[in-house]
N, C-alpha and C. Protein backbone atom coordinates (compact mmCIF):
# COMPACT_ATOMS: atom_id res chain seq x y z
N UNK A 1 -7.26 25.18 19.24
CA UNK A 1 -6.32 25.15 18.11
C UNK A 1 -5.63 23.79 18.07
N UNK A 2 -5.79 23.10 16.70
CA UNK A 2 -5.15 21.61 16.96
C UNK A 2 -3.69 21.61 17.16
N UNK A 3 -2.91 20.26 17.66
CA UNK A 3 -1.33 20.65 17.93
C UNK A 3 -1.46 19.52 16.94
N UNK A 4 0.29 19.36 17.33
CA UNK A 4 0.72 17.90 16.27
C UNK A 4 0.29 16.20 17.14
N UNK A 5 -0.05 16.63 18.03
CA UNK A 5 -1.44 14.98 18.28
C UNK A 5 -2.66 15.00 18.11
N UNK A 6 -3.39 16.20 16.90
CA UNK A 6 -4.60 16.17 16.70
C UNK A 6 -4.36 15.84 15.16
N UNK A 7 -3.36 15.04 14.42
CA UNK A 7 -3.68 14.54 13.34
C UNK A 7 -3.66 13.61 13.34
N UNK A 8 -5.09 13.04 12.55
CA UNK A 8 -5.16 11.41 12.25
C UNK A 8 -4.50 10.90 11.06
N UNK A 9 -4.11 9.39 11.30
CA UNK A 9 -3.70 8.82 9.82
C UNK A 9 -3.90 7.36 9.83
N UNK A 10 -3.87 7.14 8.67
CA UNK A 10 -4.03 5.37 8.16
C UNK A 10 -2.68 5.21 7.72
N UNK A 11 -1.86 4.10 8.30
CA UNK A 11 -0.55 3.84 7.75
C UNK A 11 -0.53 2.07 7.18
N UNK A 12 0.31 2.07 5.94
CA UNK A 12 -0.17 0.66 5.66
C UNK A 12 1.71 0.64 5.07
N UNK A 13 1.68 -0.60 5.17
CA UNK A 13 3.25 -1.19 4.85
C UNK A 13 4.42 -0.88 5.74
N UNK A 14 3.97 -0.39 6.87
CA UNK A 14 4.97 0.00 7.66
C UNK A 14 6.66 -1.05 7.54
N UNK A 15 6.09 -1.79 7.33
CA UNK A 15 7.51 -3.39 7.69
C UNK A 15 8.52 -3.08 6.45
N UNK A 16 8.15 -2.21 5.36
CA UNK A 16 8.46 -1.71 4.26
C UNK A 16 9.93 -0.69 4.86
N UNK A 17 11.16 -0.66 4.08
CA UNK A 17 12.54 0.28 4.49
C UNK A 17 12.43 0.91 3.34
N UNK A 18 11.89 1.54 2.46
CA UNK A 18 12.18 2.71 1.66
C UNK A 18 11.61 3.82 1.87
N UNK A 19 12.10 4.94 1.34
CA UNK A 19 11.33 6.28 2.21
C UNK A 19 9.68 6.47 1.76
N UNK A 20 9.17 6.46 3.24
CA UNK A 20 7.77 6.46 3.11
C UNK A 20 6.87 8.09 2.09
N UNK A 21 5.95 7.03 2.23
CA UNK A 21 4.98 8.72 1.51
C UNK A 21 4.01 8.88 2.15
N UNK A 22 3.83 10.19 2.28
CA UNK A 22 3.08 10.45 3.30
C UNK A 22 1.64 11.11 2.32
N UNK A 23 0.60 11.13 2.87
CA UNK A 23 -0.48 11.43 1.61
C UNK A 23 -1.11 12.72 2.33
N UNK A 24 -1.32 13.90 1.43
CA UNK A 24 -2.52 14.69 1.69
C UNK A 24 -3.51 14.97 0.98
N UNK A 25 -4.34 15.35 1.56
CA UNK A 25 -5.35 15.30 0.80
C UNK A 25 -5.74 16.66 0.31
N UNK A 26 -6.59 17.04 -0.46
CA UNK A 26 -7.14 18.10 -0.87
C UNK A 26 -8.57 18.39 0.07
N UNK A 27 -8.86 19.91 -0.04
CA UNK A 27 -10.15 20.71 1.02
C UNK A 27 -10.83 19.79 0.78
N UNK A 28 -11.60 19.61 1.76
CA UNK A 28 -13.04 19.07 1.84
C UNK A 28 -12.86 17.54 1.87
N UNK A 29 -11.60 16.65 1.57
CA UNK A 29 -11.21 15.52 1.71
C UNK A 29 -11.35 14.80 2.93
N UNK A 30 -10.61 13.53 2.62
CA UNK A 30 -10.15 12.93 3.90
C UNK A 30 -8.61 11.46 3.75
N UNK A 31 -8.75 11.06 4.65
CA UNK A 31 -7.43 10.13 4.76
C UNK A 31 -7.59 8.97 3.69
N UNK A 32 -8.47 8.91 3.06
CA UNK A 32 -9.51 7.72 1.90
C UNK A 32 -8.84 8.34 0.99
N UNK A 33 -9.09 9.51 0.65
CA UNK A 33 -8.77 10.12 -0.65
C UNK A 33 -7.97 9.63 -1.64
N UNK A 34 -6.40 9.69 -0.92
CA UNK A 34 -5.61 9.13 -2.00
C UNK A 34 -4.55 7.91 -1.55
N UNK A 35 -5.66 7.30 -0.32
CA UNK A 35 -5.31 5.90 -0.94
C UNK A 35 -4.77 5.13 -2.04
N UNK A 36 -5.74 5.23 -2.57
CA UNK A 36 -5.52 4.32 -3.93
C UNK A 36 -4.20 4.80 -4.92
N UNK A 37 -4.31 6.02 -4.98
CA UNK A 37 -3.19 6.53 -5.72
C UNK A 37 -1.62 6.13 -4.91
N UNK A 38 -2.27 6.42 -3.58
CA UNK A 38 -0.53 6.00 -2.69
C UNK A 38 -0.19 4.45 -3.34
N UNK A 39 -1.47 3.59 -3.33
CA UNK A 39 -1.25 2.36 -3.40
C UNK A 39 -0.91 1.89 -4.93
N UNK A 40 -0.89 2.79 -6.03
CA UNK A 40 -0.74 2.86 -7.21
C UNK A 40 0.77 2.86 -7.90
N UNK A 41 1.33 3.81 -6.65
CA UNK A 41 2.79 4.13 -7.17
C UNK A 41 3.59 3.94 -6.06
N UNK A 42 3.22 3.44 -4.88
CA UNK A 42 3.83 3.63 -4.04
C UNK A 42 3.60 1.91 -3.35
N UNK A 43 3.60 0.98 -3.72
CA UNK A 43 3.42 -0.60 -2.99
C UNK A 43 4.77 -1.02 -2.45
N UNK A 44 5.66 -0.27 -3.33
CA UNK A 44 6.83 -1.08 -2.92
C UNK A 44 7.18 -0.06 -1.31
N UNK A 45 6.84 0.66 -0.64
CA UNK A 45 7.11 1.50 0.51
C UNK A 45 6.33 1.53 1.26
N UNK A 46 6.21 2.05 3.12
CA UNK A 46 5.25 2.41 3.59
C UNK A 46 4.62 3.37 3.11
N UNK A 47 3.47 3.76 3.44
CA UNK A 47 2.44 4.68 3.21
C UNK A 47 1.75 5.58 4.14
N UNK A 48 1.38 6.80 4.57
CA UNK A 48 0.81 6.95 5.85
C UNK A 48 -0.28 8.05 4.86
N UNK A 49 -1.43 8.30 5.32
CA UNK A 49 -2.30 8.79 4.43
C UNK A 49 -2.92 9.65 5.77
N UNK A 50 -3.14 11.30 5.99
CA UNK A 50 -3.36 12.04 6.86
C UNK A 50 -4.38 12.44 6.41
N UNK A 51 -5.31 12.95 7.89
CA UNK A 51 -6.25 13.51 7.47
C UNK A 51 -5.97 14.90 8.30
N UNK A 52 -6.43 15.80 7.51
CA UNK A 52 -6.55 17.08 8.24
C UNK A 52 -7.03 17.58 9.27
N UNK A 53 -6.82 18.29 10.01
CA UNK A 53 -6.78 18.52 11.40
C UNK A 53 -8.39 19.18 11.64
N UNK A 54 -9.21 20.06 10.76
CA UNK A 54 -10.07 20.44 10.98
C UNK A 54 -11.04 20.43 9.91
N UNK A 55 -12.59 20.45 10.21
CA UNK A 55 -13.56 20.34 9.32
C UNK A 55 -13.58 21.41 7.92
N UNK A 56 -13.90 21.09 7.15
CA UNK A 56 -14.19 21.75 6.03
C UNK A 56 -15.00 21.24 4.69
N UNK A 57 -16.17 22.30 4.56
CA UNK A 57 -17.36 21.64 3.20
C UNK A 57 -17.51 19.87 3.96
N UNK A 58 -17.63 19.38 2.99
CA UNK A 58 -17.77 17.82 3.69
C UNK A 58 -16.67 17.00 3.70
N UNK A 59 -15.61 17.27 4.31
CA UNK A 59 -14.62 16.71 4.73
C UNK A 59 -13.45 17.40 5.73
N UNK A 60 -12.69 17.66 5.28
CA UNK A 60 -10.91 18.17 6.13
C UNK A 60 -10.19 18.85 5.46
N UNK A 61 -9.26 20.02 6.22
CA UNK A 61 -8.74 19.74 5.50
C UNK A 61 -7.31 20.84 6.14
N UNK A 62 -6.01 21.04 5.53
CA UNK A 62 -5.11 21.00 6.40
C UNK A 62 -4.52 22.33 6.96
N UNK A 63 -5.59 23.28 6.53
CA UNK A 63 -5.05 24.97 6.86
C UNK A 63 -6.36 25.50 6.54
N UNK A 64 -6.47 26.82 6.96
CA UNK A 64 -8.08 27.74 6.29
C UNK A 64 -7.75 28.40 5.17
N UNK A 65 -9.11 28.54 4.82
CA UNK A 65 -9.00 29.82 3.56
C UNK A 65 -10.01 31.12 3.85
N UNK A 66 -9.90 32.30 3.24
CA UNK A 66 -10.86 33.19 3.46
C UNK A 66 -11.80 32.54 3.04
N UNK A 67 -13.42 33.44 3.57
CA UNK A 67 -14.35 33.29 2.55
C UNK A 67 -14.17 33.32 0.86
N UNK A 68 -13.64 34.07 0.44
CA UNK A 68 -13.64 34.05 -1.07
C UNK A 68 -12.30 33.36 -1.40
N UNK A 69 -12.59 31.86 -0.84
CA UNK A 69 -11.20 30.93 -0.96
C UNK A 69 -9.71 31.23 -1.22
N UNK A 70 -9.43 32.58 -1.12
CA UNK A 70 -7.79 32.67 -0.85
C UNK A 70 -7.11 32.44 -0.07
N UNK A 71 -5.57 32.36 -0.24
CA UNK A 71 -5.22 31.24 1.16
C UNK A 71 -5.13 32.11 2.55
N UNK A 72 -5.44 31.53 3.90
CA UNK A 72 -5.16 32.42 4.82
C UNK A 72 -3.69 31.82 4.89
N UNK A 73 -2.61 32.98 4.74
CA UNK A 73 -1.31 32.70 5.05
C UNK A 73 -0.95 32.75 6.58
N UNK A 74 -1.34 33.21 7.31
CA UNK A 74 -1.37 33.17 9.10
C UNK A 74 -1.74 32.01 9.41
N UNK A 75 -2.82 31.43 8.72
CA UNK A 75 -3.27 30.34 9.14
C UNK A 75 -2.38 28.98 8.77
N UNK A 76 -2.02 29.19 7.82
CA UNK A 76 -1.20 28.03 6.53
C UNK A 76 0.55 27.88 7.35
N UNK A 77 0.98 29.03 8.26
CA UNK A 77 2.29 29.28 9.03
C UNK A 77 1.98 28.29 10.36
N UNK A 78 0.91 29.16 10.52
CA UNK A 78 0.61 27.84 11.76
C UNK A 78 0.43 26.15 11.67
N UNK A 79 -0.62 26.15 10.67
CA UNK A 79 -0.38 24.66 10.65
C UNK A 79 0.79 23.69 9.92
N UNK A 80 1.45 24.56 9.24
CA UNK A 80 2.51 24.39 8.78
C UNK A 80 3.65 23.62 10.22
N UNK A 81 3.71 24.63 10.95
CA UNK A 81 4.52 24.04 12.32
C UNK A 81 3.80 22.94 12.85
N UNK A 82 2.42 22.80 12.68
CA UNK A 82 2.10 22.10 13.61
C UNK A 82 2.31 20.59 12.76
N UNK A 83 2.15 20.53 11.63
CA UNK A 83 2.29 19.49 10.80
C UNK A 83 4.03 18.85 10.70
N UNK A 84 4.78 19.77 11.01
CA UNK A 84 6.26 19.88 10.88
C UNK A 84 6.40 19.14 12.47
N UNK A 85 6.20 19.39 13.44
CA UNK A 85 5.88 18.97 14.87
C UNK A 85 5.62 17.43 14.78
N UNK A 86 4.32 16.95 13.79
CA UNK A 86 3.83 15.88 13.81
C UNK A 86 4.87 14.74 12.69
N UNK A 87 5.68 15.64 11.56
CA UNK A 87 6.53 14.64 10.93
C UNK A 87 7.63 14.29 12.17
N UNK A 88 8.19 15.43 12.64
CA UNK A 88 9.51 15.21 13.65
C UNK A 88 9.15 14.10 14.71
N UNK A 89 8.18 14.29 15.32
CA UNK A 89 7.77 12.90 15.85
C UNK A 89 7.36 11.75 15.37
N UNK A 90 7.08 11.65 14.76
CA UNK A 90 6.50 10.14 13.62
C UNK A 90 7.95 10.08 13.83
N UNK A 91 9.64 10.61 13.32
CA UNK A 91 10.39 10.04 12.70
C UNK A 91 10.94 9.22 14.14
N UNK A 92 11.01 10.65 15.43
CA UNK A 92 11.30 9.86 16.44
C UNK A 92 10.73 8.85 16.94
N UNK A 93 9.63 8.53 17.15
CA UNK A 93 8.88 7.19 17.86
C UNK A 93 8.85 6.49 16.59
N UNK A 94 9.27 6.32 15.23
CA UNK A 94 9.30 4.97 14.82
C UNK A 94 7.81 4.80 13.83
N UNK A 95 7.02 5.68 13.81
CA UNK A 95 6.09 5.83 13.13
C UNK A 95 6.79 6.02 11.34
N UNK A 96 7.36 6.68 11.49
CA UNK A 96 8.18 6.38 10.16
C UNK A 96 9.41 6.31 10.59
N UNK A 97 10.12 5.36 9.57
CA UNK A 97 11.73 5.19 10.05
C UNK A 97 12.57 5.88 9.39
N UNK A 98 12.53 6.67 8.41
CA UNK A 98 13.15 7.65 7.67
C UNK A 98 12.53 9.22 7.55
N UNK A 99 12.92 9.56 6.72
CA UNK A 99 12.44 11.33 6.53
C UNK A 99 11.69 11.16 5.24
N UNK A 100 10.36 11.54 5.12
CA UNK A 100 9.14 10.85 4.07
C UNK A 100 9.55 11.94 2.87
N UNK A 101 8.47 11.52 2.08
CA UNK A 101 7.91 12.17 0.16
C UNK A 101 6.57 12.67 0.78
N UNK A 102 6.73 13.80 0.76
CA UNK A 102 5.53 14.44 0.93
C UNK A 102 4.58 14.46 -0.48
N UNK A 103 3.12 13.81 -0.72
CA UNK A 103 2.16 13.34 -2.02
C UNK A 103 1.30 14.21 -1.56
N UNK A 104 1.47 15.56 -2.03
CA UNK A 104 0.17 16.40 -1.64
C UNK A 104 -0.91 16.91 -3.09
N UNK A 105 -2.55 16.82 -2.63
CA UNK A 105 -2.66 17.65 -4.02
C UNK A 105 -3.98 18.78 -3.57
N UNK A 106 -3.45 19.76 -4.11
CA UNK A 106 -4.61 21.09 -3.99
C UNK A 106 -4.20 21.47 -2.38
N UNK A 107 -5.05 21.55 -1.51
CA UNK A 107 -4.70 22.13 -0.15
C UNK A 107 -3.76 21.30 0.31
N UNK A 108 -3.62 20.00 0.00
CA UNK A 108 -2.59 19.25 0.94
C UNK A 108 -1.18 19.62 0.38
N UNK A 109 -1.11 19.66 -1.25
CA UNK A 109 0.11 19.67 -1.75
C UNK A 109 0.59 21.66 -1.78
N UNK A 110 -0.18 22.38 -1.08
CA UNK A 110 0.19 23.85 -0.27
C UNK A 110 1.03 23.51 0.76
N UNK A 111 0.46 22.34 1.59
CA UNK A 111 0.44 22.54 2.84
C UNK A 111 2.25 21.83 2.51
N UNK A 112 2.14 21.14 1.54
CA UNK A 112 3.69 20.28 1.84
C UNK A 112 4.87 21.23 0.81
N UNK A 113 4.32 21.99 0.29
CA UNK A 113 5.37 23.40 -0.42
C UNK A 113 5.96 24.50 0.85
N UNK A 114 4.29 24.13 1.66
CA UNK A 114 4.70 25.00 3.03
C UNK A 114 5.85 24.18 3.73
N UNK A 115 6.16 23.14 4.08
CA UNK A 115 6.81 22.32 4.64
C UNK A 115 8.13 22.45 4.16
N UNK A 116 8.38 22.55 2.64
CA UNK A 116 9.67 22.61 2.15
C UNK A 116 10.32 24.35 2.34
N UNK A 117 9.69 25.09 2.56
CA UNK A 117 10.11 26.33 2.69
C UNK A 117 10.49 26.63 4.29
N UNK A 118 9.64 26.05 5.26
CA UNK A 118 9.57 26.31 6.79
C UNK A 118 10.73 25.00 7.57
N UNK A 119 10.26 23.86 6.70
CA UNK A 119 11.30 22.54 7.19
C UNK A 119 11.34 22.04 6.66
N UNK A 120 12.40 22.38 5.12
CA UNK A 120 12.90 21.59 4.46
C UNK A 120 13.57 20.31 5.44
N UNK A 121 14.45 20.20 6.34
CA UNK A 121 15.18 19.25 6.60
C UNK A 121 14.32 17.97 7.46
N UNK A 122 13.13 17.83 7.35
CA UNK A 122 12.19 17.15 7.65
C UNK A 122 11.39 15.95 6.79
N UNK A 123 11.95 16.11 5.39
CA UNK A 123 11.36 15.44 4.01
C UNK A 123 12.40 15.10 3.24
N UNK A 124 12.30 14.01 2.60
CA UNK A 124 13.33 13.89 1.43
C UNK A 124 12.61 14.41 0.01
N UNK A 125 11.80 14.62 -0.16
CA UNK A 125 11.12 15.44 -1.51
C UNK A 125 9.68 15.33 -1.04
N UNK A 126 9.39 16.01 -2.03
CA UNK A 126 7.87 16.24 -2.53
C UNK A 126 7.21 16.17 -3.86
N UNK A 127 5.96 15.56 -3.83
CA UNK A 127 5.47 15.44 -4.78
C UNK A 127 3.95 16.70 -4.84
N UNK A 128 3.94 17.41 -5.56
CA UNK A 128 3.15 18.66 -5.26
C UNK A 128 2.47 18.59 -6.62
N UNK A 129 0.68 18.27 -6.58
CA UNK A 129 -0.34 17.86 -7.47
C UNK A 129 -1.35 18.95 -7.26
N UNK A 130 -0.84 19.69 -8.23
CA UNK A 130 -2.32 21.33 -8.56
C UNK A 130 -1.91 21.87 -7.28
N UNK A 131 -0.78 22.70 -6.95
CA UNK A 131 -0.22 23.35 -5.84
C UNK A 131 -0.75 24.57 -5.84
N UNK A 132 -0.30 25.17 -5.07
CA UNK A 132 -0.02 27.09 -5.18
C UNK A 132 1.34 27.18 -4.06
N UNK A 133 1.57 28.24 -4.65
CA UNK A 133 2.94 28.35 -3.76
C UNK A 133 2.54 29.15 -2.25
N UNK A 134 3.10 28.91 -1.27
CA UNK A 134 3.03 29.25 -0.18
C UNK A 134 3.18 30.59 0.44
N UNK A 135 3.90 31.19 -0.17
CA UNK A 135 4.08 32.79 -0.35
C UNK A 135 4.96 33.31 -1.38
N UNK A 136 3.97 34.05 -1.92
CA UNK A 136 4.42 34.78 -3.34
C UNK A 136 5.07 35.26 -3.36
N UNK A 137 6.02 35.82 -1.78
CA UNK A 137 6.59 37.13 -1.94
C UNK A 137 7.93 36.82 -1.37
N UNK A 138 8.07 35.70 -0.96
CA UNK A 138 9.62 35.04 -0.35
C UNK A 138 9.91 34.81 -1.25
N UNK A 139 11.08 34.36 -0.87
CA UNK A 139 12.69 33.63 -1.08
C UNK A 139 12.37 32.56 -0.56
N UNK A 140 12.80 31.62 -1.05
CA UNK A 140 13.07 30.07 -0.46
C UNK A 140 14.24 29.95 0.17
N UNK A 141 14.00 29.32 0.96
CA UNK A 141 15.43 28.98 1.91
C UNK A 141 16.12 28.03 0.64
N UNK A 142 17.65 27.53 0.82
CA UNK A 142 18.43 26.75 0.44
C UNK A 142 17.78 25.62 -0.20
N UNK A 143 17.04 24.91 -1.29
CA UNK A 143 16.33 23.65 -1.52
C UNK A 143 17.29 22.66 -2.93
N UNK A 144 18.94 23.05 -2.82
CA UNK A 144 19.39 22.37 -3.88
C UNK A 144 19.79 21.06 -3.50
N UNK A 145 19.24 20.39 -2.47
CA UNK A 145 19.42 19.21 -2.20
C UNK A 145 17.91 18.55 -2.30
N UNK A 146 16.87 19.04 -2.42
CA UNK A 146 15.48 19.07 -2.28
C UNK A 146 15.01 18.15 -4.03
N UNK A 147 14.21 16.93 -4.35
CA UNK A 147 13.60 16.28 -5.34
C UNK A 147 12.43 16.21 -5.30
N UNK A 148 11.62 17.56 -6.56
CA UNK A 148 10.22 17.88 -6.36
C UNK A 148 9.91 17.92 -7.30
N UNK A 149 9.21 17.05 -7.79
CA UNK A 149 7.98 16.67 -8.99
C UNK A 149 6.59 17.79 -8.72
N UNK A 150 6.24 18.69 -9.42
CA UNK A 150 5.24 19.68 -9.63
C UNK A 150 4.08 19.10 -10.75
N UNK A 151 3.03 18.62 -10.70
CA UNK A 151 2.39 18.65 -11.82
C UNK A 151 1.26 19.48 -11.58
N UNK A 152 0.77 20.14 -13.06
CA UNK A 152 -0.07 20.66 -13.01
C UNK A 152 -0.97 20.25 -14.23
N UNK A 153 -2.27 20.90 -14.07
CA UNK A 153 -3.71 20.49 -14.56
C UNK A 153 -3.72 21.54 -15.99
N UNK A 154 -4.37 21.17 -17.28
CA UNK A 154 -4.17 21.95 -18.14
C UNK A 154 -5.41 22.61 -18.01
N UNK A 155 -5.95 21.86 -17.94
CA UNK A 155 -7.39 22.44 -17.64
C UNK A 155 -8.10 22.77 -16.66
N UNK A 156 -7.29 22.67 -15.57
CA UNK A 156 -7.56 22.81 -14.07
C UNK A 156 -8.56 24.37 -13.81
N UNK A 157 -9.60 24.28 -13.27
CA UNK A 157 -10.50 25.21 -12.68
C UNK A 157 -10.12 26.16 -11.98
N UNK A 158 -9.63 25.73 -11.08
CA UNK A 158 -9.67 25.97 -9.83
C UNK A 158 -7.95 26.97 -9.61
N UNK A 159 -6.90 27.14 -10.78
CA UNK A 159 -5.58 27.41 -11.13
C UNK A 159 -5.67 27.89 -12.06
N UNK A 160 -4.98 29.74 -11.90
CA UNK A 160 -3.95 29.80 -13.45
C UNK A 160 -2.93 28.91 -13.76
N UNK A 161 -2.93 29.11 -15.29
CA UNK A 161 -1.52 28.25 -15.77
C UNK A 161 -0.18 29.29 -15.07
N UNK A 162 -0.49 30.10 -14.75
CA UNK A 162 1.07 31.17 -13.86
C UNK A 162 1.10 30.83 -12.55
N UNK A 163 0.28 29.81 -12.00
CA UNK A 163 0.16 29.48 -10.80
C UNK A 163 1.51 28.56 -10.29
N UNK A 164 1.49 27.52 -11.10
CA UNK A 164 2.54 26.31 -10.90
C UNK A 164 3.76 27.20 -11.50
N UNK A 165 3.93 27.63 -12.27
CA UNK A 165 5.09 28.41 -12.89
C UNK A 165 5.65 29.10 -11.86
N UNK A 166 5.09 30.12 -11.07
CA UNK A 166 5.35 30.68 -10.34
C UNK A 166 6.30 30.01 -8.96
N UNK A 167 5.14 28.98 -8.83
CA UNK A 167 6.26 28.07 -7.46
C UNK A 167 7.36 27.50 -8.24
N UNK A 168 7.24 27.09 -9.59
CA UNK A 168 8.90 26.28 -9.98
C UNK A 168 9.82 27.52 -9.98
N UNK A 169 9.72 28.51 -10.16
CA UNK A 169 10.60 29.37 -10.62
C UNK A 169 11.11 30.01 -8.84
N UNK A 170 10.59 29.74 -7.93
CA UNK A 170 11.00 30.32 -6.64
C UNK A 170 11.31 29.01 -6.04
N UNK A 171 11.36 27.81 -6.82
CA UNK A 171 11.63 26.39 -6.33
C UNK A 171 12.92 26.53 -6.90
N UNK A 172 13.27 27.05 -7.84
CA UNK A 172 14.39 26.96 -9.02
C UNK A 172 15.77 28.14 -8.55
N UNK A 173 15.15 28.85 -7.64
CA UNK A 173 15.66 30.46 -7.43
C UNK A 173 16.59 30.06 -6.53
N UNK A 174 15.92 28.61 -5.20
CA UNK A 174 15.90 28.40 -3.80
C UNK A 174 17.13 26.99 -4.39
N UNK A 175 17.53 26.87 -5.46
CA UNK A 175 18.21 25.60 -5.97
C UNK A 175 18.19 24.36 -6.40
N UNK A 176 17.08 24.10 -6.37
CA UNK A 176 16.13 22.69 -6.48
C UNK A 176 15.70 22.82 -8.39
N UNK A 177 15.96 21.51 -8.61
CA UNK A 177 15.52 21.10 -9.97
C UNK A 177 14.49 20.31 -10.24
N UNK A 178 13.47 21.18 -9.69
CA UNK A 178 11.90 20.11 -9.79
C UNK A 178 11.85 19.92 -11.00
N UNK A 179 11.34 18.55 -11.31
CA UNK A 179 10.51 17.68 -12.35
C UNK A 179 9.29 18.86 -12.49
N UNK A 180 8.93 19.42 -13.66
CA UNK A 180 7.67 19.81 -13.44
C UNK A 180 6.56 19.38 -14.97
N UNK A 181 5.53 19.72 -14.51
CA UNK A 181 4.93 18.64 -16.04
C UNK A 181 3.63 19.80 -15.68
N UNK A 182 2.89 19.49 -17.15
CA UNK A 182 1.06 19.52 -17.42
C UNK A 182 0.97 18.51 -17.66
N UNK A 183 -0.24 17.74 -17.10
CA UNK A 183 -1.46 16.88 -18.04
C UNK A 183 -2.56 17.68 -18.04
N UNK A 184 -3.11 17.32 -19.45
CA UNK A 184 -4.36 17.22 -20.12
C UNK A 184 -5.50 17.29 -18.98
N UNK A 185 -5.49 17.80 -17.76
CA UNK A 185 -6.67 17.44 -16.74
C UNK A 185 -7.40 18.41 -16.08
N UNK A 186 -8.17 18.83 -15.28
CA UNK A 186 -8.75 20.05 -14.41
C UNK A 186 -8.11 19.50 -13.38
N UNK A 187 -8.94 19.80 -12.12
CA UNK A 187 -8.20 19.60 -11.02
C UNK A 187 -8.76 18.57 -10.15
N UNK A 188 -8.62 17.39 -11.05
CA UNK A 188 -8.92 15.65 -10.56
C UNK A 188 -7.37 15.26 -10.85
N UNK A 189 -7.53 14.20 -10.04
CA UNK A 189 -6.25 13.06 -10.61
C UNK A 189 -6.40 12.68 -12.48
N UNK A 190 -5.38 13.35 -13.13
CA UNK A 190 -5.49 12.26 -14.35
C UNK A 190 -5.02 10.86 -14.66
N UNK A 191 -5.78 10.32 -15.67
CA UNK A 191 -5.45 8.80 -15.84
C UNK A 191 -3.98 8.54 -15.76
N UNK A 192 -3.30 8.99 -16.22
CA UNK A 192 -2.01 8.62 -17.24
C UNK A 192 -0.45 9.99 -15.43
N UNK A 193 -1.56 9.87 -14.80
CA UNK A 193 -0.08 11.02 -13.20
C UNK A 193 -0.04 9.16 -12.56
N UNK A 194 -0.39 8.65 -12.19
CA UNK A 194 0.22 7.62 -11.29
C UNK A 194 1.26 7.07 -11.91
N UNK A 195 1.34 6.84 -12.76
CA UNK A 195 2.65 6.31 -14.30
C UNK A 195 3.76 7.44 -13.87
N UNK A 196 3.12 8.57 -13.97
CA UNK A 196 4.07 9.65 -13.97
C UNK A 196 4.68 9.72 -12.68
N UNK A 197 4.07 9.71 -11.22
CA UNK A 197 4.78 9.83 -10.34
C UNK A 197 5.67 8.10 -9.91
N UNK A 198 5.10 6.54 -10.73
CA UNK A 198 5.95 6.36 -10.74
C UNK A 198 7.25 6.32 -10.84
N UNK A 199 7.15 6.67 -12.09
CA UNK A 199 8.38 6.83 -12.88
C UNK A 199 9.37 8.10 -12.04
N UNK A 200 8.69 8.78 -11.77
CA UNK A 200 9.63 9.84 -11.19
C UNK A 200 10.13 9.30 -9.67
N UNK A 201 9.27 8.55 -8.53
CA UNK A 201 9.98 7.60 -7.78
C UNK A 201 10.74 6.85 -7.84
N UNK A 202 10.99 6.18 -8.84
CA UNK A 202 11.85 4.88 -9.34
C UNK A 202 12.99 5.99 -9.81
N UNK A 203 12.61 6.89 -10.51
CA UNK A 203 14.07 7.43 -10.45
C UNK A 203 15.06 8.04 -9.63
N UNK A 204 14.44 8.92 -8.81
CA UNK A 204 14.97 9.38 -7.36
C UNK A 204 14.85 8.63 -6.14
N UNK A 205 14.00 8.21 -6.17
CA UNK A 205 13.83 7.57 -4.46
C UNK A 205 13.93 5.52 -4.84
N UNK A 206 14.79 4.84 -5.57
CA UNK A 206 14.28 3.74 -5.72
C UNK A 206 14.11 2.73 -4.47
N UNK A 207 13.20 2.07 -4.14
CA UNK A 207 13.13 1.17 -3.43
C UNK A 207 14.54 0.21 -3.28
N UNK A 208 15.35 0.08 -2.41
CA UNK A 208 16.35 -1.29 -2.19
C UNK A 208 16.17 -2.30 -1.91
């Protein structure tokens, strides 16, 4: 079973003092993935781009699912801690110098909804791209100090449109005033979200 020193990452801009972003990736991914996007909206900060702890389809990725891809929630609790384990140390040894923006999308951006419900006080926001919420059937702890941008896919495959609704409204319950949006997209990056999660960085988190 992996702990929190069985995750890998690529970190770039470290010498950078604004709160870092940390990248996940989606199933079957890897630490490449969303590079480019970190590097899109995110130049002015460090960056740390994770790869998931265990194999999956042809890549990684950061919790299991059943066979008929629903989430394993036993599984998603566990790595949840173990990922929570691996931010708390990054902050202590200096790997990051602040408390990060979690940039998750599809399994990664689960895994960082999981994070805000289990350890909120570990993140300064999240950015959550074609999510699902972490459990349908909680309460959120306390999150009215919490800045979370939700976007979702209009055309997304792989998601009901009650999917993202569902987490803003138990994001909203828990006190938090997520940003939440559609684009025009399935469940790829669209052209016109890096603009968007600029803009939503520059407004909450600006670089000094």
């Amino acid at each position: 079973m992996p702990n929190s020193q069985d995750f890998f990452y690529l970190s770039t801009r470290p010498e950078l003092r604004a709160a870092p972003l940390v990248l996940l990736h989606g199933s079957g991914q890897d630490e490449y993935e969303l590079l480019d996007l970190g590097n899109r909206v995110g130049m002015d900060r460090p960056c740390i781009a994770m790869r998931g702890p265990f194999t999956w389809e042809s890549g990684y990725a950061f919790f299991r699912r059943h066979p008929d891809r629903s989430l394993d929630y036993d599984d998603l609790r566990i790595r949840t801690e173990q990922f929570a384990d691996f931010l708390e140390q990054a902050v202590e040894t200096g790997v990051l110098r602040q408390s990060p923006i979690l940039l998750g999308f599809s399994n990664g951006a689960i895994l960082a909804a999981s994070v805000l419900v289990h350890r909120p006080d570990l993140i300064a926001g999240a950015i959550l791209l074609r999510p699902l919420t972490p459990a349908p059937e909680a309460s959120f702890p306390d999150l009215h100090r919490q800045r979370i941008l939700l976007i979702a896919g209009a055309a997304d495959e792989r998601r009901a449109p009650e999917d993202a609704l569902l987490l803003q409204r138990q994001l909203e319950k828990a006190g938090a005033r997520p940003t939440a949006m559609t684009l025009p997209t399935g469940h790829t990056i669209a052209e016109e979200e890096p603009e968007a999660i600029r803009n939503w960085l520059a407004e909450n988190f600006a670089a000094s």
